[in-house]
Protein backbone atom coordinates (compact mmCIF):
# COMPACT_ATOMS: atom_id res chain seq x y z
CA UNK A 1 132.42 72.43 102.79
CA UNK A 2 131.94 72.25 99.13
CA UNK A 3 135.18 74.40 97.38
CA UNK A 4 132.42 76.61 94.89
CA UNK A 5 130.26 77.59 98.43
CA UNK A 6 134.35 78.19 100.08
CA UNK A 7 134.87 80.62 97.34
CA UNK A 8 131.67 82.59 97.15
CA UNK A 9 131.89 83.02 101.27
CA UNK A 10 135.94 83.83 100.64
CA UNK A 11 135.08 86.31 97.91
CA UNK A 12 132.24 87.93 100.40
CA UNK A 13 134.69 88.31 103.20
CA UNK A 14 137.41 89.96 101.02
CA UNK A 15 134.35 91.95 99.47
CA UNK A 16 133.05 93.46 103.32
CA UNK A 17 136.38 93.28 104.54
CA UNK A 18 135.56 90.68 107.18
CA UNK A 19 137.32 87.92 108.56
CA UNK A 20 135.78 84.54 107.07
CA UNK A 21 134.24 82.83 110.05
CA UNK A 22 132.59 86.56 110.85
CA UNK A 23 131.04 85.83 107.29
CA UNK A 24 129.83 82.48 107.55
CA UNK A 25 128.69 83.41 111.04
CA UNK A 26 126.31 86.55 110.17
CA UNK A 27 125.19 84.15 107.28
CA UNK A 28 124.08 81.45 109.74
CA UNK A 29 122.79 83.48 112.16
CA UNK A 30 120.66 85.03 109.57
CA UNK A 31 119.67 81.82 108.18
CA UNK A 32 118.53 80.12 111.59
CA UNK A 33 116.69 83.06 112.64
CA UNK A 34 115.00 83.16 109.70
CA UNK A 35 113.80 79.63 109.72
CA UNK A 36 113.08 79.58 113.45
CA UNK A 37 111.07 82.73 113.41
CA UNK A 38 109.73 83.76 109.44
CA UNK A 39 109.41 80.59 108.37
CA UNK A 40 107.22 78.96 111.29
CA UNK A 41 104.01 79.94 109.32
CA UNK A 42 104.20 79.25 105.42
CA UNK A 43 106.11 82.03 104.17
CA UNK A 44 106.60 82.62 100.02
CA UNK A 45 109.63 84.68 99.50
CA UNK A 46 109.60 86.79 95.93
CA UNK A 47 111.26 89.40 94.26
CA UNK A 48 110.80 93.20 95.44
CA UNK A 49 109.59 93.80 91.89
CA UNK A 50 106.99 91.01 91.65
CA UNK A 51 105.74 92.34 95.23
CA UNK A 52 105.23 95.86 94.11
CA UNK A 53 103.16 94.84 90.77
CA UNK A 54 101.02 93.20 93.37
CA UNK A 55 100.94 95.49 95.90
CA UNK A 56 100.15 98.40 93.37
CA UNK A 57 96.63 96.35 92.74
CA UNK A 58 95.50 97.38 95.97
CA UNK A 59 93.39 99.82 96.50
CA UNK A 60 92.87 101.42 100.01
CA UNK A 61 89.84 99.66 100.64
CA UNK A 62 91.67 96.19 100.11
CA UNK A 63 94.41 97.30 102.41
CA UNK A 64 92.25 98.17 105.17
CA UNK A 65 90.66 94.66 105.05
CA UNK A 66 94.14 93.08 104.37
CA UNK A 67 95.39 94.97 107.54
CA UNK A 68 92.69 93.25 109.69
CA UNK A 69 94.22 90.02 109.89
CA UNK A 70 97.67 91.43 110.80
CA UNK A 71 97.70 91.13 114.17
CA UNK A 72 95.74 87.77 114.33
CA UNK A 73 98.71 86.93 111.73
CA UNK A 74 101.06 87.76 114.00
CA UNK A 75 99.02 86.68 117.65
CA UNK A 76 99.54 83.12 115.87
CA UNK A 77 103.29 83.17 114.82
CA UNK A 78 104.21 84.10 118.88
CA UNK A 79 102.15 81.32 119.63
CA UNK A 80 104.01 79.11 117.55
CA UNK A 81 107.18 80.82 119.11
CA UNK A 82 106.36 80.58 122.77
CA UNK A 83 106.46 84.27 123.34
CA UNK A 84 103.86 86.37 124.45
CA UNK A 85 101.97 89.03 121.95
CA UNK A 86 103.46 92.38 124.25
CA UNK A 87 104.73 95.40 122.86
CA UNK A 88 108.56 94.19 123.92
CA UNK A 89 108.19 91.04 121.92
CA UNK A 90 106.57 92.79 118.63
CA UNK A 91 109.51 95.55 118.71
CA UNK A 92 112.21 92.58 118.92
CA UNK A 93 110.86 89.72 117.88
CA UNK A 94 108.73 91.09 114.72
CA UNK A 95 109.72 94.78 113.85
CA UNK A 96 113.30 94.46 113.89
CA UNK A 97 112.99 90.73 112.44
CA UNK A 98 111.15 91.98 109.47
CA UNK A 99 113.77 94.96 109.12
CA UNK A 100 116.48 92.18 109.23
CA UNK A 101 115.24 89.67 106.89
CA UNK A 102 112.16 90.87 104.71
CA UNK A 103 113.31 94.10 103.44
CA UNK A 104 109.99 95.75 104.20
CA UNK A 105 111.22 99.08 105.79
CA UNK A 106 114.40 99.86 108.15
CA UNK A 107 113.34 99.99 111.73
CA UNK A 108 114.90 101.72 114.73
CA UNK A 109 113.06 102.63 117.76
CA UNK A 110 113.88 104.63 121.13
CA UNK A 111 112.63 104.41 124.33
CA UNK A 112 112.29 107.44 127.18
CA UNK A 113 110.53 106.51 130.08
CA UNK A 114 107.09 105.59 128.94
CA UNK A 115 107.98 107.17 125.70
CA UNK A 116 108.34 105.31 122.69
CA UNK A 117 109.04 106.13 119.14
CA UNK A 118 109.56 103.90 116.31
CA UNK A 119 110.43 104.85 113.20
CA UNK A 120 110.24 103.52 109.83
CA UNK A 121 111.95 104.11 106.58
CA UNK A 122 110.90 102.48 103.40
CA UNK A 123 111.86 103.25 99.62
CA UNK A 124 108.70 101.19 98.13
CA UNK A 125 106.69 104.48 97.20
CA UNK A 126 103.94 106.74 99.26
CA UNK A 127 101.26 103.62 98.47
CA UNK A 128 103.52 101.39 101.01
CA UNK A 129 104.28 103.72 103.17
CA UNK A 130 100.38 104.24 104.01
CA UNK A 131 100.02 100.73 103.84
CA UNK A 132 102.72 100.25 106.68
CA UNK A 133 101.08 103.16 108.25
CA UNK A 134 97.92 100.86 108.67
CA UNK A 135 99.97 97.35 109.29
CA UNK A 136 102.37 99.43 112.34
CA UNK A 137 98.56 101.03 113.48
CA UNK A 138 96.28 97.67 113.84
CA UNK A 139 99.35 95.88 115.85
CA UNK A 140 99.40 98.77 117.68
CA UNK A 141 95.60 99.35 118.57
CA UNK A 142 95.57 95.27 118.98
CA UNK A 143 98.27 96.15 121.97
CA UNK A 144 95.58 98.84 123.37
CA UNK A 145 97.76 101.57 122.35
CA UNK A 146 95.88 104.77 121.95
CA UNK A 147 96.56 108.21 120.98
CA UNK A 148 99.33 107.41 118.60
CA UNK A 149 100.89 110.27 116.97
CA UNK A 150 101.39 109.24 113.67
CA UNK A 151 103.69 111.47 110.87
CA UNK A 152 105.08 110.70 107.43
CA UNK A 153 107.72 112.66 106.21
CA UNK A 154 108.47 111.46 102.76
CA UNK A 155 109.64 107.80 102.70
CA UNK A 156 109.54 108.13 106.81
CA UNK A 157 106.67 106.86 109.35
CA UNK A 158 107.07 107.88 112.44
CA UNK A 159 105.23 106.40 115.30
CA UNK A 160 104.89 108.50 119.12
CA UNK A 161 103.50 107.26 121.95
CA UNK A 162 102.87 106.70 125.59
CA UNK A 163 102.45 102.91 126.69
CA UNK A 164 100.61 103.20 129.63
């Protein structure tokens, strides 16, 4: 290993207060997942800052067409991933990756039963937060979800539901 990338990773460790291979490990497994599972359909990667200039050029009307293609978007990256376009498989394999790795929103769900409710939390402004509200809704409906309960408390979406 290169002595500059040894420091930077010896410097994080002290930093977190983590043993070094613990370090390099949650940096690897970051890094695979990523490229097994983001980066299987082009993905461009840009600043927070750069995304929100853009994002604030939407109007509702764009969103809502924008929001269409989601869950074709997504239908074809399970494809590409051999795993089938379930409920199970978009909580694990694209809510929680997204929360991991794209800094959209923080993402925790729980489970009762039939019961499910997944919850959202995103500091990108009230504009996101109803886009999200859309994006979470159209993967939803495209799963044959119905009768969502749907509530946003601030910078939190909260999804409730009954999978039947």
């Amino acid at each position: 290993m290169q002595n500059n990338i040894l420091q930077v990773l010896k410097k994080e460790s002290e930093k977190r207060d983590l043993p070094l291979n613990a370090v390099i490990g949650r940096i690897l497994s970051k890094n695979v997942i990523f490229d097994m599972q983001m980066n299987v359909l082009p993905t461009i990667t840009m600043s927070q800052a750069l995304f929100s200039k853009i994002f604030d050029k939407l109007d509702e009307k764009n969103q809502r067409e924008i929001v269409l293609y989601v869950p074709k978007s997504v239908k074809q990256l399970f494809v590409l991933l051999n795993l089938n376009y379930d409920l199970k498989n978009i909580i694990e394999s694209h809510f929680i990756i997204m929360d991991k790795y794209c800094g959209w929103y923080n993402f925790h769900y729980d489970l009762k039963g039939d019961k499910y409710r997944l919850v959202f939390e995103a500091d990108l402004g009230s504009d996101w937060i109803q886009f999200l509200k859309l994006y979470v809704t159209s993967i939803l409906n495209s799963l044959r979800i119905s009768d969502i309960d749907v509530k946003i408390e601030g910078s939190v979406l909260v999804f409730e539901f009954i999978k039947k």
